[in-house]
C-alpha atoms as a PDB file:
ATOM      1  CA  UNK A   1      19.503   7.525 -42.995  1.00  0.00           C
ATOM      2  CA  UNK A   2      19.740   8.814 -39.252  1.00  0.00           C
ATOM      3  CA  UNK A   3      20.757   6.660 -36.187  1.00  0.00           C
ATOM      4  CA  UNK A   4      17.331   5.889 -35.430  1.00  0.00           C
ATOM      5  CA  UNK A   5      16.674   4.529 -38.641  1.00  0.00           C
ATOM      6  CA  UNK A   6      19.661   2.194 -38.993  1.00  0.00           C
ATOM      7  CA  UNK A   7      18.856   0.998 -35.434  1.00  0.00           C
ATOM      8  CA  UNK A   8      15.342   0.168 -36.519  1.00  0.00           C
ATOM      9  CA  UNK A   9      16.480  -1.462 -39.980  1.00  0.00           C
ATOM     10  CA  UNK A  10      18.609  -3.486 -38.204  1.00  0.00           C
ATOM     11  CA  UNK A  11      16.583  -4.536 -35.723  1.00  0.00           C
ATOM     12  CA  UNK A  12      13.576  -5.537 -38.603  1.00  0.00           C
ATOM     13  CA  UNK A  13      15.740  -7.257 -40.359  1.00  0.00           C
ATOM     14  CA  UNK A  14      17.083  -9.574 -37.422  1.00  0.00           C
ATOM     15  CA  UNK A  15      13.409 -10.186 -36.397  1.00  0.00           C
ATOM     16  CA  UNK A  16      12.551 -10.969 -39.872  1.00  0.00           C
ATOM     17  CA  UNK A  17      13.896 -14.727 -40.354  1.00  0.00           C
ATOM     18  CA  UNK A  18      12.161 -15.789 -37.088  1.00  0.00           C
ATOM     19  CA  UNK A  19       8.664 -17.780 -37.198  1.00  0.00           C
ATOM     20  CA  UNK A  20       5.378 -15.888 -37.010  1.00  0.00           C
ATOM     21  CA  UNK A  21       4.492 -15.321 -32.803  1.00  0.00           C
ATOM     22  CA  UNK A  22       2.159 -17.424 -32.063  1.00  0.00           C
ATOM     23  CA  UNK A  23      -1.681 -15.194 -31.808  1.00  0.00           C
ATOM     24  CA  UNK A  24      -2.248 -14.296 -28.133  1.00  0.00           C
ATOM     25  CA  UNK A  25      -5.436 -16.103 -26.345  1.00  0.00           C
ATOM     26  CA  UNK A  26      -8.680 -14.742 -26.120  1.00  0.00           C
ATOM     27  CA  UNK A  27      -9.511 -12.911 -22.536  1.00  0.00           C
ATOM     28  CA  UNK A  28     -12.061 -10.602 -21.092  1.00  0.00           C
ATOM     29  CA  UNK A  29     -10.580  -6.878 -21.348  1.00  0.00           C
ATOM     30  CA  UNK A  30     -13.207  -5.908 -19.413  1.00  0.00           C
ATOM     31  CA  UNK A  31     -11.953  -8.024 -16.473  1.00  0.00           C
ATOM     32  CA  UNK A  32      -8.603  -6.961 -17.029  1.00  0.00           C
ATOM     33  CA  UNK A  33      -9.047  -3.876 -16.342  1.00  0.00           C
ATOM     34  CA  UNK A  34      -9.134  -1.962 -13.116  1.00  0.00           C
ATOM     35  CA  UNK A  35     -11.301   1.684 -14.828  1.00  0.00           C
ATOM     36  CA  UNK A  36     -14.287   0.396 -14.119  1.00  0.00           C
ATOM     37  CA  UNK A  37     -17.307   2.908 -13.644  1.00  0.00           C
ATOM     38  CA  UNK A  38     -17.252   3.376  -9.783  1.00  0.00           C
ATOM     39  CA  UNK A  39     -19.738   6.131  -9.385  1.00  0.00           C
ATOM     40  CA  UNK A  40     -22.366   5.197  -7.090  1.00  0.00           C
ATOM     41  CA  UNK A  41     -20.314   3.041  -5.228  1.00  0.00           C
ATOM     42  CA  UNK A  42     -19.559   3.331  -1.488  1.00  0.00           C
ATOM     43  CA  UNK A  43     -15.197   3.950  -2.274  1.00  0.00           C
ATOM     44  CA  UNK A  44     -14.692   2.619   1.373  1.00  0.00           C
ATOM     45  CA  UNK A  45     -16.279  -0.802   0.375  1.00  0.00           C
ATOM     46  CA  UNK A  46     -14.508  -0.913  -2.742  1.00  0.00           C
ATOM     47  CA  UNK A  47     -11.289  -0.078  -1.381  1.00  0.00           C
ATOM     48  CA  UNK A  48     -11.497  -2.497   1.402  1.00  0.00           C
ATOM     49  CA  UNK A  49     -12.070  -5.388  -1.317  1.00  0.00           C
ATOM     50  CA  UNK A  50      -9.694  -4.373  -2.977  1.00  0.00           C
ATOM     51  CA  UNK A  51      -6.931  -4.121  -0.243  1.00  0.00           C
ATOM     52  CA  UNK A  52      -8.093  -7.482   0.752  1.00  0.00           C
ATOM     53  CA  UNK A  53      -7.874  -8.861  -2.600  1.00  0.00           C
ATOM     54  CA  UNK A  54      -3.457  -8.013  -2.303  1.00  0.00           C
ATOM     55  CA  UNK A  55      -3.697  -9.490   1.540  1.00  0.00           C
ATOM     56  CA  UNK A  56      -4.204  -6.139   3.386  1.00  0.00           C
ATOM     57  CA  UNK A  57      -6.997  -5.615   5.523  1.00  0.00           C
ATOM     58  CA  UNK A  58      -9.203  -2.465   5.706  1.00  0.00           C
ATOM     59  CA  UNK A  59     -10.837  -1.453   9.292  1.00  0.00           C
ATOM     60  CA  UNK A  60     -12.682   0.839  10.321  1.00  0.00           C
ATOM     61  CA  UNK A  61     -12.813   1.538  13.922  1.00  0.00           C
ATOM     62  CA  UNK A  62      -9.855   1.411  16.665  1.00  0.00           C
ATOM     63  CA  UNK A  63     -11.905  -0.830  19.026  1.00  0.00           C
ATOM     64  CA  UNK A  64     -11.412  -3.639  16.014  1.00  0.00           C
ATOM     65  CA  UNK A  65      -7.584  -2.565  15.408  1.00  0.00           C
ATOM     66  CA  UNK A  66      -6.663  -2.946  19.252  1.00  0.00           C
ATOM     67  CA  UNK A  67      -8.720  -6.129  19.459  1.00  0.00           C
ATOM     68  CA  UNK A  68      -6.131  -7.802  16.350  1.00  0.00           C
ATOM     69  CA  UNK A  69      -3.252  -6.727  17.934  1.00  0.00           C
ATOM     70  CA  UNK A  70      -4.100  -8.519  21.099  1.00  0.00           C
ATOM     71  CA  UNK A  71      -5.287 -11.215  19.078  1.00  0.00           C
ATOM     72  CA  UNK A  72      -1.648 -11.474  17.416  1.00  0.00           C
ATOM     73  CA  UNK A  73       0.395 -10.574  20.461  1.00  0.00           C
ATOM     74  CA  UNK A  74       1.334  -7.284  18.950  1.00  0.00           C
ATOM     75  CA  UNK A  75       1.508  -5.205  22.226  1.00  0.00           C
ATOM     76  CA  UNK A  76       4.737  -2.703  21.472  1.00  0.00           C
ATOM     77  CA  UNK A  77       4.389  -0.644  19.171  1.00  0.00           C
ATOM     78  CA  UNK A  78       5.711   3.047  17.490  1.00  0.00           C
ATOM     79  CA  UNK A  79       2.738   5.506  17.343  1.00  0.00           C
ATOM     80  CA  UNK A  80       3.060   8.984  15.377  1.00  0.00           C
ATOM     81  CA  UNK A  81       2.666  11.925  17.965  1.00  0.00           C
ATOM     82  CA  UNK A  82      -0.015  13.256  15.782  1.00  0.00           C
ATOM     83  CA  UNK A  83      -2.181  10.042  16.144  1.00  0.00           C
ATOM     84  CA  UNK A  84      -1.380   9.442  19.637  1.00  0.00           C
ATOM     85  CA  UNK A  85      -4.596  11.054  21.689  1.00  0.00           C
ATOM     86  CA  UNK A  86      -6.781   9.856  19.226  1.00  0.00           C
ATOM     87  CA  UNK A  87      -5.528   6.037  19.156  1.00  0.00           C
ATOM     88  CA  UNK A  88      -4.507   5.641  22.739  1.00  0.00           C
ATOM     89  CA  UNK A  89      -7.779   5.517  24.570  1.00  0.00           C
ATOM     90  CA  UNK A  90      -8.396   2.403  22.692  1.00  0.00           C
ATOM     91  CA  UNK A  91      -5.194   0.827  23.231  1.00  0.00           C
ATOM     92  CA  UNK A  92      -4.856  -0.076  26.529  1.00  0.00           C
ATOM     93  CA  UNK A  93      -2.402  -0.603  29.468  1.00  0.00           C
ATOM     94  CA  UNK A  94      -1.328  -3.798  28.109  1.00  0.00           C
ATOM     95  CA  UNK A  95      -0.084  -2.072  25.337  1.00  0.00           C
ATOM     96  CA  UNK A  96       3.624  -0.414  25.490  1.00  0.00           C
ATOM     97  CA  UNK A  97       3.400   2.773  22.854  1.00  0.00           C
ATOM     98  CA  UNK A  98       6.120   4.789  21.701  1.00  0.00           C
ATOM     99  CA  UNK A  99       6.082   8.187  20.147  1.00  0.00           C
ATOM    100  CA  UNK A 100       9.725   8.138  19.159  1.00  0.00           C
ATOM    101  CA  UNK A 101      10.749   5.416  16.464  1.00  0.00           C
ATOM    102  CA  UNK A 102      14.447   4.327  18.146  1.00  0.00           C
ATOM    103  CA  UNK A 103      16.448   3.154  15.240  1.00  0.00           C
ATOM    104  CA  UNK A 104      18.577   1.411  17.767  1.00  0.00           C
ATOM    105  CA  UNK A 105      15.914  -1.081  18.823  1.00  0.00           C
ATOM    106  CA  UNK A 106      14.033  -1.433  15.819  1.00  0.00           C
ATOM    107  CA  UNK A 107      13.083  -5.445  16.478  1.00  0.00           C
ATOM    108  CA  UNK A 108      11.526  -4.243  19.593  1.00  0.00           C
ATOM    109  CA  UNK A 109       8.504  -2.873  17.548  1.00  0.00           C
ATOM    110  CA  UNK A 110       5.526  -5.244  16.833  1.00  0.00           C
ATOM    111  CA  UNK A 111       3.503  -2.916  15.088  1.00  0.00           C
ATOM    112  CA  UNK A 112       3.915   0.980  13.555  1.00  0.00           C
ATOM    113  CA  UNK A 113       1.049   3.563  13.641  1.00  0.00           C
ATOM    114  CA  UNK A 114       1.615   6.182  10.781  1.00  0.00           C
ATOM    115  CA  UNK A 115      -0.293   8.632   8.553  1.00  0.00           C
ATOM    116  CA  UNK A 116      -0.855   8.107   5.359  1.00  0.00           C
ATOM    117  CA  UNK A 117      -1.931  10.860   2.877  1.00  0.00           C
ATOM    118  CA  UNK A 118      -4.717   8.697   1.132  1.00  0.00           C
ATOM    119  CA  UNK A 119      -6.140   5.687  -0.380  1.00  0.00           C
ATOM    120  CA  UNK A 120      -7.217   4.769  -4.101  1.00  0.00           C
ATOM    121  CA  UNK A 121     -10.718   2.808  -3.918  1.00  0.00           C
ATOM    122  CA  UNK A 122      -9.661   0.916  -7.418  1.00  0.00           C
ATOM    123  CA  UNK A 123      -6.436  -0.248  -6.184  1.00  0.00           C
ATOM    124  CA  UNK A 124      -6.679  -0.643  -2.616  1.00  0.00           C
ATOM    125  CA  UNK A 125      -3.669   1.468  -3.099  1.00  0.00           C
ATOM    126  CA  UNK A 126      -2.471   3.512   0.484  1.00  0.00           C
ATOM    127  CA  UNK A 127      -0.700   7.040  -0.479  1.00  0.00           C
ATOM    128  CA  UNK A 128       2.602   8.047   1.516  1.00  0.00           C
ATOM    129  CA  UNK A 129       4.000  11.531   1.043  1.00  0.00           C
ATOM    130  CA  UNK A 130       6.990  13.193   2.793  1.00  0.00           C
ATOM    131  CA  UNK A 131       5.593  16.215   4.453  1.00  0.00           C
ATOM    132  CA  UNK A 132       4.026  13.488   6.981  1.00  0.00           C
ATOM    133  CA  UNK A 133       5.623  13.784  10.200  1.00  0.00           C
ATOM    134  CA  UNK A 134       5.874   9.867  10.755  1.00  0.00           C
ATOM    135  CA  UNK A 135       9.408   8.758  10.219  1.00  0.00           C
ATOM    136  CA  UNK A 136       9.738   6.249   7.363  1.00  0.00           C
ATOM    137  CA  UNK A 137      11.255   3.386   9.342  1.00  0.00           C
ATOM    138  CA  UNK A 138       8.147   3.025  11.637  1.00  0.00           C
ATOM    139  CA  UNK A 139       5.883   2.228   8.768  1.00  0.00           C
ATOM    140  CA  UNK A 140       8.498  -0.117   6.788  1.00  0.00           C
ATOM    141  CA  UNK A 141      10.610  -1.747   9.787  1.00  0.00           C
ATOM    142  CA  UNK A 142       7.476  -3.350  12.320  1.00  0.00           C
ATOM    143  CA  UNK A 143       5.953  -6.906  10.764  1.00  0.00           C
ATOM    144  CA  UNK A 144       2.276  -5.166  11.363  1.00  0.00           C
ATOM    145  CA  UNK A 145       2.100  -1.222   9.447  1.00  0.00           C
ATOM    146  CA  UNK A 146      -1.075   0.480  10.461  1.00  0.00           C
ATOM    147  CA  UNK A 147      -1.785   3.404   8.065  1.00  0.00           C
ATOM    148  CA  UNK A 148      -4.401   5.649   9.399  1.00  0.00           C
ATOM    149  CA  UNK A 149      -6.602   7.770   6.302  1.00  0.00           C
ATOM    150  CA  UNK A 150      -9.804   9.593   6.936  1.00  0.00           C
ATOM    151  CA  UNK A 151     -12.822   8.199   4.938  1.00  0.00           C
ATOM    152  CA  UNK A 152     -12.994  11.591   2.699  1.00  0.00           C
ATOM    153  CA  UNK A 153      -9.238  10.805   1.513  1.00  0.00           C
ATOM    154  CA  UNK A 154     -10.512   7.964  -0.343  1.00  0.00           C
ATOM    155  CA  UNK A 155      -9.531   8.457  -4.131  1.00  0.00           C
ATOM    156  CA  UNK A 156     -12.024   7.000  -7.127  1.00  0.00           C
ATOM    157  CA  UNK A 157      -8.766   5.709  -9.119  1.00  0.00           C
ATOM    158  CA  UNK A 158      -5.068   6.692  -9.792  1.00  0.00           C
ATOM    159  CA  UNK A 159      -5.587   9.463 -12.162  1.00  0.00           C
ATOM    160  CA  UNK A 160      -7.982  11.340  -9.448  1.00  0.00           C
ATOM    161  CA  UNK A 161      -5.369  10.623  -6.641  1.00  0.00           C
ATOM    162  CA  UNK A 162      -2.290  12.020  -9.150  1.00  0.00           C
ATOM    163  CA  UNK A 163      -4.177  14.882 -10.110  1.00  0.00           C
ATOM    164  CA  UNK A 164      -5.239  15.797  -6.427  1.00  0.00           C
ATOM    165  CA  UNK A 165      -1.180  15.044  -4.681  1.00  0.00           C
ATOM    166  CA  UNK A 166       0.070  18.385  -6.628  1.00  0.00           C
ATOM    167  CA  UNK A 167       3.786  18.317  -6.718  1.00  0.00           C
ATOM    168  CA  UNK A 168       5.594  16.536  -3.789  1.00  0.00           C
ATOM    169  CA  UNK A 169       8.705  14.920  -5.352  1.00  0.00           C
ATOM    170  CA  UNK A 170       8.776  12.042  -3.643  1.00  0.00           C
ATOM    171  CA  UNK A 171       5.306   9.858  -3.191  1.00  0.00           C
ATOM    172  CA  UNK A 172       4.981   6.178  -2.502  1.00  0.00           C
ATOM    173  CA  UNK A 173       2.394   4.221  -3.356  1.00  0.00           C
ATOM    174  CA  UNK A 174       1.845   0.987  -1.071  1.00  0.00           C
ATOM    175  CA  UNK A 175      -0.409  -1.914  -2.460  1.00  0.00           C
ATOM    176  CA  UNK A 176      -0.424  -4.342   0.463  1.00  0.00           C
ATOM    177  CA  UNK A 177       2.075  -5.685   2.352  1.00  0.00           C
ATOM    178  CA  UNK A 178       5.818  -6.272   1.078  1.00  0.00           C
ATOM    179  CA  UNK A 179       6.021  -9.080  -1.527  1.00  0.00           C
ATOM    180  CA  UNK A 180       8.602 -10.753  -3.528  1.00  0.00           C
ATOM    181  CA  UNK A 181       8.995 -13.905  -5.848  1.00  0.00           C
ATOM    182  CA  UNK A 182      11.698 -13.024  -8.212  1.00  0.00           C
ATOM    183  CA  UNK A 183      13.804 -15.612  -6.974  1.00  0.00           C
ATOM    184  CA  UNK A 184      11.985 -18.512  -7.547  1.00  0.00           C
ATOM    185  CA  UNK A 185       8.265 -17.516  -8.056  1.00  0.00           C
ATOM    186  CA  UNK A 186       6.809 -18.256  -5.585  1.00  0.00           C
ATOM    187  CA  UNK A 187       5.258 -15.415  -3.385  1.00  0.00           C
ATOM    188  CA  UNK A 188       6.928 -14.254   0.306  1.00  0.00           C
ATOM    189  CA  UNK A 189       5.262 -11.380   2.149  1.00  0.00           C
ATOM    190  CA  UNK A 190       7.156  -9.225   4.670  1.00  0.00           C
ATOM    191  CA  UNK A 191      10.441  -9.449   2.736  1.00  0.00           C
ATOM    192  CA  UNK A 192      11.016  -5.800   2.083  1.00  0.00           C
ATOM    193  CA  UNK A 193       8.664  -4.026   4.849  1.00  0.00           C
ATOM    194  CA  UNK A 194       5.924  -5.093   6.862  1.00  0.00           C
ATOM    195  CA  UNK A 195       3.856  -8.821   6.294  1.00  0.00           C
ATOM    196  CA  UNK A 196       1.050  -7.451   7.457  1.00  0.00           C
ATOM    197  CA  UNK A 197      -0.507  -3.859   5.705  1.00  0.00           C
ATOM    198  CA  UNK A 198      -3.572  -2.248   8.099  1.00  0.00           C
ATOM    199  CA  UNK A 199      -5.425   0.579   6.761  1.00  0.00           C
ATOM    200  CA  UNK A 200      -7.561   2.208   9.235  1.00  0.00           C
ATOM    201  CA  UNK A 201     -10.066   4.398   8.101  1.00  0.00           C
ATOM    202  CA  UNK A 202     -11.732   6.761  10.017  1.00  0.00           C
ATOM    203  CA  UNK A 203     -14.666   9.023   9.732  1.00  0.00           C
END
């Protein structure tokens, strides 16, 4: 008998005293699923729902982006060089925007303007790989992370977005904003990383 086997045997034979489990309940499969049929479906309006659905919010123009960070009194802010001419012109001279993320003064930051690499309609997933020139910190350190995608970089589902990121070792997936309840269960955004997650899509 190998180690595998005596591991096993052992194991069946502890479980094997113990009452029946109990049957699990009835539920829709199709409603737990998330590989639903999306074809024909506008991704943008999917993926918006669907970031809304985890508390992130999906927009779609900068006039609306500058007009919620007045509305929250989120006037400083990190922008990535990249993004800069085509974000300032609607952010304007009430807002303070830096193109260099100081690590030093990292509460001074209200809100962080970053690339993302892409978005997964099914999910309302946001898609973060390390050949983006945006430092890290800006999108994980400000309480309001704007992630800017282009409407085209909107993936059907995970296994489209996988099989299109090729091989960059180190890709993070972002679902809304930072949550936790392991403590006690009961849910706290903006914990870990930002409370608020932005994605703004753009033609």
């Amino acid at each position: 008998m190998t180690d595998r086997e005596t591991i096993l045997s052992r194991v069946r034979g502890a479980l094997a005293p113990l009452k029946p489990r109990a049957a699990l309940p009835e539920w829709d499969h199709e409603l737990a699923s998330l590989r639903r049929d999306l074809s024909g479906q506008d991704l943008m309006a999917v993926f918006a729902e669907r970031l809304r659905l985890v508390n992130g919010l999906a927009l779609t123009d900068l006039a609306a982006l500058a007009a919620y960070l007045r509305e929250n009194k989120c006037l400083h802010g990190y922008c990535d060089p990249d993004l800069l001419a085509e974000c300032s012109p609607a952010l304007g001279s009430d807002f303070t925007v830096e193109t260099t993320f100081d690590r030093s003064r990292v509460d001074d930051y209200q809100f962080g303007i970053t690339r993302a690499t892409g978005g997964i309609a099914e999910s309302g997933t946001l898609i973060f790989k390390d050949h983006i020139r945006s430092p890290r910190l800006a999108a994980l350190a400000p309480w309001v992370h704007i992630a800017v995608i282009r409407k085209s970089e909107i993936f059907t589902d995970i296994p489209q977005a996988i099989a299109a990121l090729g091989q960059d070792p180190n890709i993070i997936w972002v679902t809304g904003p930072s949550k936790t309840a392991d403590v006690e269960g009961i849910l706290i955004e903006g914990v870990h990383g930002p409370g608020v997650q932005i994605a703004l899509v753009l033609p």
